[in-house]
C-alpha atoms as a PDB file:
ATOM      1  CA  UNK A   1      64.777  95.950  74.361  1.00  0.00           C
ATOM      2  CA  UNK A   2      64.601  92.341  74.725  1.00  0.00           C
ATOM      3  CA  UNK A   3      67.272  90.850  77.230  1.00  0.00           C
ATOM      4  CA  UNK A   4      69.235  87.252  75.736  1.00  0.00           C
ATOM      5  CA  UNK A   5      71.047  85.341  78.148  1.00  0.00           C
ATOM      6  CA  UNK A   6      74.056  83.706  77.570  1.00  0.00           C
ATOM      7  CA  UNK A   7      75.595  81.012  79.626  1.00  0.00           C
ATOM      8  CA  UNK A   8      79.683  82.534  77.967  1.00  0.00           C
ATOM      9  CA  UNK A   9      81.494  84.989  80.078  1.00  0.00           C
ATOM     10  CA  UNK A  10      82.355  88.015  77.410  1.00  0.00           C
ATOM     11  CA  UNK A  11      85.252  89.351  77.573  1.00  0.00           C
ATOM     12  CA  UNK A  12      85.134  93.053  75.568  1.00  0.00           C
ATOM     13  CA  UNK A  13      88.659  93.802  74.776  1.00  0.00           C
ATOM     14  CA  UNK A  14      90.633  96.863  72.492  1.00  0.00           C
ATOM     15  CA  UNK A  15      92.701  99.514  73.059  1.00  0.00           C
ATOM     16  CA  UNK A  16      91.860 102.654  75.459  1.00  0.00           C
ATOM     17  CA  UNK A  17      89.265 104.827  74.021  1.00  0.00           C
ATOM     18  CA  UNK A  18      87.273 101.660  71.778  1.00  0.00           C
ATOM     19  CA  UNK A  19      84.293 102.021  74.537  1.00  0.00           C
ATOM     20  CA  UNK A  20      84.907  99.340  77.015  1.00  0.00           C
ATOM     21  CA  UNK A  21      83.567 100.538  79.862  1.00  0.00           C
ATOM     22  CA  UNK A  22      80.535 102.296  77.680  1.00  0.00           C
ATOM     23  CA  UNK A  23      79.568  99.176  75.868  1.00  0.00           C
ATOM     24  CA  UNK A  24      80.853  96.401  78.688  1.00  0.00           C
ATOM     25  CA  UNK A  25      77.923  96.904  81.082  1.00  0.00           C
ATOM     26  CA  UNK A  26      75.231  97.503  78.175  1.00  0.00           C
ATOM     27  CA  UNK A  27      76.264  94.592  76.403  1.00  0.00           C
ATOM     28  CA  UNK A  28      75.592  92.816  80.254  1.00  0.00           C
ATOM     29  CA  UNK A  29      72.437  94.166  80.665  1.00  0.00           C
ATOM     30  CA  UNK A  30      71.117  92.788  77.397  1.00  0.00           C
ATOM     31  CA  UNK A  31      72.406  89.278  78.234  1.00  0.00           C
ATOM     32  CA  UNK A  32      71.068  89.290  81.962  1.00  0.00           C
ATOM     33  CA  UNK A  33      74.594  88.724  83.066  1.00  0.00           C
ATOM     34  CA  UNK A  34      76.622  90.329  85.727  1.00  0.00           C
ATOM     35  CA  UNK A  35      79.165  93.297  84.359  1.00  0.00           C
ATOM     36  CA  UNK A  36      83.047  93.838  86.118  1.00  0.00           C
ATOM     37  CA  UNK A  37      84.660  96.585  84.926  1.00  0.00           C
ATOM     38  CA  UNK A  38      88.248  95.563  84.104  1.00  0.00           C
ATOM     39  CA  UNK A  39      89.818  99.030  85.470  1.00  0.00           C
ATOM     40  CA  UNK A  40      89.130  97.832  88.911  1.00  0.00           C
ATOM     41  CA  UNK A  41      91.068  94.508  88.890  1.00  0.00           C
ATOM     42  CA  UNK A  42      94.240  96.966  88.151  1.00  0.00           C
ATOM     43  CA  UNK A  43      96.811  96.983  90.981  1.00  0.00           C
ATOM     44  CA  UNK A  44      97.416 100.440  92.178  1.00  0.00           C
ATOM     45  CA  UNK A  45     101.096 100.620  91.027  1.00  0.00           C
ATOM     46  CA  UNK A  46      99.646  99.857  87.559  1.00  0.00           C
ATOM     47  CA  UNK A  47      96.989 102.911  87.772  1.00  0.00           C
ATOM     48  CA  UNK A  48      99.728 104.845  88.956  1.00  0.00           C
ATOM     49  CA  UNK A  49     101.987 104.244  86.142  1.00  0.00           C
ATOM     50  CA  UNK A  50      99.458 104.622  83.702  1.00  0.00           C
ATOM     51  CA  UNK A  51      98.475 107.901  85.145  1.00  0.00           C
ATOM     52  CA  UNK A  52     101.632 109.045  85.258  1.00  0.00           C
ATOM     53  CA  UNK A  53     102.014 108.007  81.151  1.00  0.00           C
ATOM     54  CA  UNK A  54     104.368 105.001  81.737  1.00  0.00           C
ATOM     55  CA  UNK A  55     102.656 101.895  79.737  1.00  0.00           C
ATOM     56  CA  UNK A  56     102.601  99.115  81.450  1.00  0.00           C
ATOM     57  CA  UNK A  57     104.684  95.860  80.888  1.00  0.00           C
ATOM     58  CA  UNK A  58     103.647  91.957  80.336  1.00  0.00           C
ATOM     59  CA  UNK A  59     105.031  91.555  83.949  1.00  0.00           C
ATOM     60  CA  UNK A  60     102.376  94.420  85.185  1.00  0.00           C
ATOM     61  CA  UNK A  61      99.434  92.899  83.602  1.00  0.00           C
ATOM     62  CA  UNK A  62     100.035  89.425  84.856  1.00  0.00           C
ATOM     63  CA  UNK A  63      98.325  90.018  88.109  1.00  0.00           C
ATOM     64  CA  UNK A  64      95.921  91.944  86.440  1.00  0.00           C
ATOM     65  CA  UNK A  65      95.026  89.525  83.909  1.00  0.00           C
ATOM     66  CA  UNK A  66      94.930  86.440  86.667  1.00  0.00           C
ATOM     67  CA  UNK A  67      92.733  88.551  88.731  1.00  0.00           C
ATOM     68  CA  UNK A  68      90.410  88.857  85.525  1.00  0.00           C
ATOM     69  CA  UNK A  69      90.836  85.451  85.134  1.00  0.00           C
ATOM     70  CA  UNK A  70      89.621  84.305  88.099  1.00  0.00           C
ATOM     71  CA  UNK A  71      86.428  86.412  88.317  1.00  0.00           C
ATOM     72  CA  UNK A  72      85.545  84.911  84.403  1.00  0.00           C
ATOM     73  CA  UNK A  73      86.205  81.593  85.917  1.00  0.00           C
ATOM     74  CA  UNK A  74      83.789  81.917  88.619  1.00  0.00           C
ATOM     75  CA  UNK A  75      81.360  83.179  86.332  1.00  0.00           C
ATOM     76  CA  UNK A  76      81.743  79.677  83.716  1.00  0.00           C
ATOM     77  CA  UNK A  77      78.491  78.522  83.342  1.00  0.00           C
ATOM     78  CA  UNK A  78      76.902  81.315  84.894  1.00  0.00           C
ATOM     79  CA  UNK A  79      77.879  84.209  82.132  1.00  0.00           C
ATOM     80  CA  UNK A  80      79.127  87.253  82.589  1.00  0.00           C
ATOM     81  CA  UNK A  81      81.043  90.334  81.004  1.00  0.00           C
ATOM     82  CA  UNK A  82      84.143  91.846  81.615  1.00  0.00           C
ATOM     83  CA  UNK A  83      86.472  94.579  80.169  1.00  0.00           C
ATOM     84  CA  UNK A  84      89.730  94.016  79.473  1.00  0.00           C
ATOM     85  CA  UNK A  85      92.406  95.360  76.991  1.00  0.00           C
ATOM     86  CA  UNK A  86      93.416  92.131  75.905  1.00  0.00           C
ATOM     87  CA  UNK A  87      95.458  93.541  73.807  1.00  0.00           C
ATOM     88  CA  UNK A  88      97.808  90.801  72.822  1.00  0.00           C
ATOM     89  CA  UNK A  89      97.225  86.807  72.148  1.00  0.00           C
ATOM     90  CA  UNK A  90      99.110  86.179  75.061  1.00  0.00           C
ATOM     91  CA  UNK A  91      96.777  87.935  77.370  1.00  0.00           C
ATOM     92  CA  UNK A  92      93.781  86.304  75.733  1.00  0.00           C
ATOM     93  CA  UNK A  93      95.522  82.755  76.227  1.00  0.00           C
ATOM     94  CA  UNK A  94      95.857  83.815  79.840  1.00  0.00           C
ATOM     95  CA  UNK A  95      92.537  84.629  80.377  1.00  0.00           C
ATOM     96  CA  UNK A  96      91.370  81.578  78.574  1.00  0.00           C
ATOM     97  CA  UNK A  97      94.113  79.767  80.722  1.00  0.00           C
ATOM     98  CA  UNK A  98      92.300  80.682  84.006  1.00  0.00           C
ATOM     99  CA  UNK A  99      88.371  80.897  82.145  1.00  0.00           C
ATOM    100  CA  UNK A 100      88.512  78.238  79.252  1.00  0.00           C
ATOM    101  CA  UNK A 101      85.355  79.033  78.209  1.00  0.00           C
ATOM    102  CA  UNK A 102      85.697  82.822  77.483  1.00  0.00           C
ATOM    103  CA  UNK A 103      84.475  84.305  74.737  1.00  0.00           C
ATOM    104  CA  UNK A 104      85.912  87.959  73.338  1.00  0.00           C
ATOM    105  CA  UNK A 105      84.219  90.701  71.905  1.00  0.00           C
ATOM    106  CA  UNK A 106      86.682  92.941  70.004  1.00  0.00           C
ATOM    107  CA  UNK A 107      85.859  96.761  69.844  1.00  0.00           C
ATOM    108  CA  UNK A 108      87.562  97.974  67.044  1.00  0.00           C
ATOM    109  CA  UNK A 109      87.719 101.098  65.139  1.00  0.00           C
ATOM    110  CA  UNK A 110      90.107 104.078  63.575  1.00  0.00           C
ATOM    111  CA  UNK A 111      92.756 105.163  65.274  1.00  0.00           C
ATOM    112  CA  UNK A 112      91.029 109.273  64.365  1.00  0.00           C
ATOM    113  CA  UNK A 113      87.631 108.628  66.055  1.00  0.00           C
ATOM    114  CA  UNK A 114      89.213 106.626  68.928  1.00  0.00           C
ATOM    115  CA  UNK A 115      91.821 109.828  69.584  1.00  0.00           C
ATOM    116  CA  UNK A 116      88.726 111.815  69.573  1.00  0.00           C
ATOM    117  CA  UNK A 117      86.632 109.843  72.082  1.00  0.00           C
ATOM    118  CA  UNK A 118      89.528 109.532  74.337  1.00  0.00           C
ATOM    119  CA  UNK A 119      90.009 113.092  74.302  1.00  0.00           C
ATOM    120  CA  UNK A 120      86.235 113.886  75.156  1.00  0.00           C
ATOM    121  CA  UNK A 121      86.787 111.737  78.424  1.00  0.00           C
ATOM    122  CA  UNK A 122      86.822 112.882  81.371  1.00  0.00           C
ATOM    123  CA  UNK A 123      88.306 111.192  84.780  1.00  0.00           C
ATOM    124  CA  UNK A 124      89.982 108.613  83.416  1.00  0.00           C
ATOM    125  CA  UNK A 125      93.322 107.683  84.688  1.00  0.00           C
ATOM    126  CA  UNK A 126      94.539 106.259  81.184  1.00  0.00           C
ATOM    127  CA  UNK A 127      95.978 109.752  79.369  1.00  0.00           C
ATOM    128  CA  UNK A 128      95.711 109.875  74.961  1.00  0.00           C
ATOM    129  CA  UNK A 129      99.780 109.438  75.150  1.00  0.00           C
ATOM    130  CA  UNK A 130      99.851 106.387  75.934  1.00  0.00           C
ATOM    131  CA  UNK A 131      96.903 105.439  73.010  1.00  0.00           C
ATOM    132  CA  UNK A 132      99.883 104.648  70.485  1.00  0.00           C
ATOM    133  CA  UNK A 133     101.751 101.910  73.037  1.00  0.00           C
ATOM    134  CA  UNK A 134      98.293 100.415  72.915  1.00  0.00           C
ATOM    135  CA  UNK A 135      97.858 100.264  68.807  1.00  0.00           C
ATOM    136  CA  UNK A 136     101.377  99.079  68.465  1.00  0.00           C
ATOM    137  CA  UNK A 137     101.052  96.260  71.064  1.00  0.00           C
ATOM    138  CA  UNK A 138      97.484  95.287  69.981  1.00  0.00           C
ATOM    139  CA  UNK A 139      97.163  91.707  68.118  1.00  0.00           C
ATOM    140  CA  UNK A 140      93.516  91.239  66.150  1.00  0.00           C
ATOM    141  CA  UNK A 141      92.015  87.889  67.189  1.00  0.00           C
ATOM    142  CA  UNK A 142      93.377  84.761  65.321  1.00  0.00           C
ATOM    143  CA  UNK A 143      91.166  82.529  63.034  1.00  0.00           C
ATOM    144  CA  UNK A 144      91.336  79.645  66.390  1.00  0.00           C
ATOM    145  CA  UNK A 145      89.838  82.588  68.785  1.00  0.00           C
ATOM    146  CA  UNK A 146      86.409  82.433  69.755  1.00  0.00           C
ATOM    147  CA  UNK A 147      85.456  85.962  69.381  1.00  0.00           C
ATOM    148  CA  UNK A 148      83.803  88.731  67.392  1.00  0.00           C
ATOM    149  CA  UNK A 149      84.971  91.655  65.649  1.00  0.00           C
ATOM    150  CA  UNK A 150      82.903  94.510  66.691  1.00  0.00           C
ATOM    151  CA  UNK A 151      82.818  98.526  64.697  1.00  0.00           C
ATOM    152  CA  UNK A 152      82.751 101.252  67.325  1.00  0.00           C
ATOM    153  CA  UNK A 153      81.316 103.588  65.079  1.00  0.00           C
ATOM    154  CA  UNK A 154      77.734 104.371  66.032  1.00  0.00           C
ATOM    155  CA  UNK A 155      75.701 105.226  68.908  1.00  0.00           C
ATOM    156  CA  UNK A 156      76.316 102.505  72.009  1.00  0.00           C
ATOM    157  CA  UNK A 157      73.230 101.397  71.236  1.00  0.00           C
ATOM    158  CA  UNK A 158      74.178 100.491  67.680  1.00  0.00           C
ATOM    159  CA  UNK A 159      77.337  98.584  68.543  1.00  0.00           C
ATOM    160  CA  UNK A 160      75.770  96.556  71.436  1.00  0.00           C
ATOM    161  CA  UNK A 161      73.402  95.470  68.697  1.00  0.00           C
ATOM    162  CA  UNK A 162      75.907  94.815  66.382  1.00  0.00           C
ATOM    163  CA  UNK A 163      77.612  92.599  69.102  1.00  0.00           C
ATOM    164  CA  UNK A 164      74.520  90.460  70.343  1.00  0.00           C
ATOM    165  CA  UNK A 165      74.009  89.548  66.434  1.00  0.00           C
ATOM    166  CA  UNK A 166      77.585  88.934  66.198  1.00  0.00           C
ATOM    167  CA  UNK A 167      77.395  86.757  69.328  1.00  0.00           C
ATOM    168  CA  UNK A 168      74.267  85.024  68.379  1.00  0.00           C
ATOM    169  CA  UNK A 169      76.626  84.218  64.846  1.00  0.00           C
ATOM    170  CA  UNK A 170      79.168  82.038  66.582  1.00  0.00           C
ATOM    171  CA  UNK A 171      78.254  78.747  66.614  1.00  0.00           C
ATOM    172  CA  UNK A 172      77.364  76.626  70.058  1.00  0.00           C
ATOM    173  CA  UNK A 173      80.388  77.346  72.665  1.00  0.00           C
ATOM    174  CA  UNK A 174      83.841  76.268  71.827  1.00  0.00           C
ATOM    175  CA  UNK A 175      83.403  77.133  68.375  1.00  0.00           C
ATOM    176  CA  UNK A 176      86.757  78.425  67.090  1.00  0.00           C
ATOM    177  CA  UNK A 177      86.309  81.341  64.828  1.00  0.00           C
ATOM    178  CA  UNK A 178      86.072  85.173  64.671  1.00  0.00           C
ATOM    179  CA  UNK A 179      83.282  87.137  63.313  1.00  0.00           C
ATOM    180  CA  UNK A 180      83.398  90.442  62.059  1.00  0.00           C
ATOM    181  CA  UNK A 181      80.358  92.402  62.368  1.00  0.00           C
ATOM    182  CA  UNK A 182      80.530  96.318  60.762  1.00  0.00           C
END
C-alpha cells in the first residue's frame, strides 16, 4: 500500500457507529501522519453521561471540541488525523476556529447498517440509544466546507481508499468545497 502524505490535519467526523475510530488511524497510516482518537479528548463527566445514555449538550462538547482544536492546531503544517463527531456546523466552525486549516472527512452511511455495526461493538462507552440524538443533531457539510463525503459501506480498506481519492480530489488547501465519493 503506498503511503501519501499530506501536510492538512483530517478531521473524520459522523455519527457513532460510521467507523471513526476503524477508519481514523488507517486513513493516518496511509498519509504518514500522526492519528488521535477523538474519544480520549472527552472529559470524564461527558463519558459518563454518555454511558449512562444522557446525550450530551453544545455546552459539554465545548471543552471537548477546544481540546480537539488545539491538538489539530499543533499539528497545522505538520498533518494529522483526528476523530471527531462533528456533528453540527457549529462544531466544525469551532474546530476550524482553533485549526483554520482543517480539513473533514465525512463518514456517512444508512442509518440500518450503522445500527448494525454499532450493535456488533463491543466496549464502547457510547450505547445504540443514543444513535438517534446523533442523526437528528447531525448537519451534512455545506458547499463553503472543505471536506469530503465518504460511503461506509465496504471493507475499511475500501473506504480509506475511497477517502485518499476523495482527498487527493479537493483542490490545493483552502479550497472550499465538498466531495462526495460512493
Amino acid at each position: 500500500m503506498q503511503q501519501t502524505r499530506t501536510p492538512h490535519v483530517v478531521v473524520v467526523m459522523g455519527v457513532a457507529g460510521t467507523g471513526k475510530t476503524t477508519i481514523g488511524p488507517l486513513l493516518a497510516a496511509r498519509l504518514g501522519v500522526p492519528y488521535a482518537e477523538g474519544d480520549d479528548f472527552h472529559p470524564a463527566a461527558n463519558i459518563r453521561k454518555m454511558t449512562a445514555g444522557t446525550p450530551l449538550t453544545d455546552d459539554d462538547r465545548w471543552p471537548w471540541l477546544d481540546a480537539i482544536g488545539e491538538w489539530a492546531h499543533g499539528r497545522a503544517g505538520l498533518g494529522g488525523v483526528v476523530s471527531s463527531s462533528a456533528l453540527k456546523r457549529s462544531y466544525r466552525d469551532r474546530l476550524r476556529g482553533a485549526a483554520p486549516g482543517v480539513v473533514f472527512v465525512h463518514l456517512t452511511g444508512e442509518r440500518a447498517l450503522v445500527e448494525e455495526r454499532m450493535a456488533r461493538r463491543q466496549g464502547h462507552f457510547m450505547p445504540a440509544a443514543l444513535l438517534e440524538s446523533q442523526f437528528a443533531a447531525l448537519e451534512a457539510l455545506e458547499a463553503d466546507e472543505v471536506g469530503v463525503a465518504v460511503s461506509v459501506v465496504g471493507d475499511p480498506a475500501e473506504i480509506v481508499g475511497r477517502a485518499v481519492a476523495a482527498l487527493g480530489e479537493l483542490e490545493g488547501p483552502g479550497a472550499c468545497s465538498v466531495a462526495s465519493s460512493r
